[in-house]
Protein backbone atom coordinates (compact mmCIF):
# COMPACT_ATOMS: atom_id res chain seq x y z
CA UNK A 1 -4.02 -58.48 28.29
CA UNK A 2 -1.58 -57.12 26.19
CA UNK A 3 -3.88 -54.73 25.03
CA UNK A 4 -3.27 -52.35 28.14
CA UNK A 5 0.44 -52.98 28.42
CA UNK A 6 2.57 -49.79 26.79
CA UNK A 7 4.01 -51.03 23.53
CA UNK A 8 6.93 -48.86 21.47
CA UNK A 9 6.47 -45.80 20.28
CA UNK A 10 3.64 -43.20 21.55
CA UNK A 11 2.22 -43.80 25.04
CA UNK A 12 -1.35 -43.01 25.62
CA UNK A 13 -0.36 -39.92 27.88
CA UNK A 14 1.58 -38.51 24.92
CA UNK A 15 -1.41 -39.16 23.01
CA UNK A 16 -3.67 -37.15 25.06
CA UNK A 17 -0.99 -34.52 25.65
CA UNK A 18 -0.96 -34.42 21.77
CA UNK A 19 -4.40 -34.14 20.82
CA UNK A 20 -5.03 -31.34 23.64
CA UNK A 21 -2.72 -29.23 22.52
CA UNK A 22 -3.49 -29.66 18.67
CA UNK A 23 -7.68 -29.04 20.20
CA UNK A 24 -6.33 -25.55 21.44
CA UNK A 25 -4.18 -24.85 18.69
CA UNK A 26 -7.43 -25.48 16.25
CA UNK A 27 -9.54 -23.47 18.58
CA UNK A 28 -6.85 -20.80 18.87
CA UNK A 29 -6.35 -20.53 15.08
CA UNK A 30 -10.18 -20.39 14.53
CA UNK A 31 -10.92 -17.27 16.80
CA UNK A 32 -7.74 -15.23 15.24
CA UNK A 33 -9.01 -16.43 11.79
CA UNK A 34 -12.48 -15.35 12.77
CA UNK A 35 -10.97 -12.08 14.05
CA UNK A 36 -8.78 -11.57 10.55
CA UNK A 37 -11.50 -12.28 8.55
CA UNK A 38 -13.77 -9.44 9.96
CA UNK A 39 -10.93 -7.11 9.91
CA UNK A 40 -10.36 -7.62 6.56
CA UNK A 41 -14.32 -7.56 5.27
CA UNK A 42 -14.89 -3.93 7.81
CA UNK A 43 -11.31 -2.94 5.98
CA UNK A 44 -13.08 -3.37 2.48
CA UNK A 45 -16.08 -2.21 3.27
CA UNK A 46 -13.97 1.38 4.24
CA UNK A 47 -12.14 1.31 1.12
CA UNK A 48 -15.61 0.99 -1.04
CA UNK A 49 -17.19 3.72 1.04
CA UNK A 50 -14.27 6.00 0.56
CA UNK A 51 -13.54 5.14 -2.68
CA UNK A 52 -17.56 6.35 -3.74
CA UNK A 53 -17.20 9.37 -1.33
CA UNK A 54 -13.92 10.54 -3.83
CA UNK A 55 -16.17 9.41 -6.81
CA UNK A 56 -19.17 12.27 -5.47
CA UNK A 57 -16.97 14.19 -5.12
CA UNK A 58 -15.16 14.11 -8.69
CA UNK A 59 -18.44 14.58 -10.33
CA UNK A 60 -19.20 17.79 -8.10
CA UNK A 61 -15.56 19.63 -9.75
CA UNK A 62 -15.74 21.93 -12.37
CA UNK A 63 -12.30 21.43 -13.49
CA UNK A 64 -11.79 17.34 -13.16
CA UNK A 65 -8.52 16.91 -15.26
CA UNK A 66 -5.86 18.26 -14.50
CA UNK A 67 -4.32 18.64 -18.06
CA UNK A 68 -7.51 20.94 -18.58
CA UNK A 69 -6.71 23.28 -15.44
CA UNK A 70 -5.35 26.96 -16.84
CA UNK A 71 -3.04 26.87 -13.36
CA UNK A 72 -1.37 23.62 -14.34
CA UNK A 73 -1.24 24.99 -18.21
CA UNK A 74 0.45 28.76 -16.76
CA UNK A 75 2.70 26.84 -14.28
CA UNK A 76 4.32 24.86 -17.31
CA UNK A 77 4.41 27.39 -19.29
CA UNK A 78 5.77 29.68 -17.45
CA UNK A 79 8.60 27.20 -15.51
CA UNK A 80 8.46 23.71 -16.38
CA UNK A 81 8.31 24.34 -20.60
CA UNK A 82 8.93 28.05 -20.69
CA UNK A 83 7.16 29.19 -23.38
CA UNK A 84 4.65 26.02 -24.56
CA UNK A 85 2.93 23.86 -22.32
CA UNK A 86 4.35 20.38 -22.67
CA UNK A 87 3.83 18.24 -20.07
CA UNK A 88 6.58 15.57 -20.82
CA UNK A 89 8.95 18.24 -20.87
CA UNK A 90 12.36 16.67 -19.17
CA UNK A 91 12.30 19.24 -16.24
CA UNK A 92 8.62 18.44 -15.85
CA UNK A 93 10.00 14.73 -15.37
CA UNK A 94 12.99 15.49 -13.27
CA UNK A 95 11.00 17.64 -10.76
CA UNK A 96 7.46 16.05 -10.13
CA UNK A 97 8.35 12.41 -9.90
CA UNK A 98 8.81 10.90 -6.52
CA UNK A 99 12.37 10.02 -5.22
CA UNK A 100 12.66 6.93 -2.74
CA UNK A 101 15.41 6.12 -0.28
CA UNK A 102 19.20 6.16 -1.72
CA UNK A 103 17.84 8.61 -4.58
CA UNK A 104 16.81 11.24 -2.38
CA UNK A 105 20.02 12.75 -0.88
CA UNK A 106 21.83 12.85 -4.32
CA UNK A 107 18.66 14.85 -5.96
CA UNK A 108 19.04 17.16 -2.90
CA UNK A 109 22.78 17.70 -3.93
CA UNK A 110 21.45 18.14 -7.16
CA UNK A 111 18.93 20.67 -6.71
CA UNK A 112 21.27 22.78 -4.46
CA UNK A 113 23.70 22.66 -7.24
CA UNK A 114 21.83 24.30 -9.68
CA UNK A 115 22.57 20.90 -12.28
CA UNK A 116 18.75 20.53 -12.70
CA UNK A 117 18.16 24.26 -14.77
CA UNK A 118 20.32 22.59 -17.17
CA UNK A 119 17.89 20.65 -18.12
């Protein structure tokens, strides 16, 4: 009858213990998955919807590039390019891209200093 004596090693109530809580763990991680993947198909199915409502729209505007808009053209050449419209003009550069974190208070300094007319 050594087949129901406890030998070395894993005892049957570890067993059991084991395989319960690896059944729960399964069952757990197959409702969240379930949950994720839903999330993730109603957050695509958003995006798409949004993305073709800003597409109707675009084909609706008159003026769809902005390189084409007289504003845009007076504002750089009135400020940004004085004189010619030149949109890679170095002020143009220095003032309408985005500063991020450590960047920002220096530009601030910057600005209030007057150092960016130089340019």
């Amino acid at each position: 009858m050594k087949f129901f004596t406890e030998s070395e090693g894993m005892t049957r109530r570890q067993f059991f213990k084991g395989a319960g809580m690896l059944t729960v763990a399964a069952v757990f991680l197959g409702v969240f998955s379930k949950l994720g993947f839903d999330a993730l198909a109603a957050n695509t199915d958003y995006i798409e919807k949004r993305a073709a409502g800003m597409y109707a729209l675009d084909e609706k505007m008159t003026l769809r590039k902005s390189h084409e808009n007289p504003e845009i053209a007076q504002i750089y050449k009135d400020f940004l390019s004085p004189g010619e419209v030149k949109p890679v003009s170095e002020k143009a550069h220095h003032l309408l891209h985005t500063k991020y974190g450590q960047d920002i208070p220096d530009f601030i300094a910057e600005l209030k200093s007057g150092a960016h007319e130089a340019a």
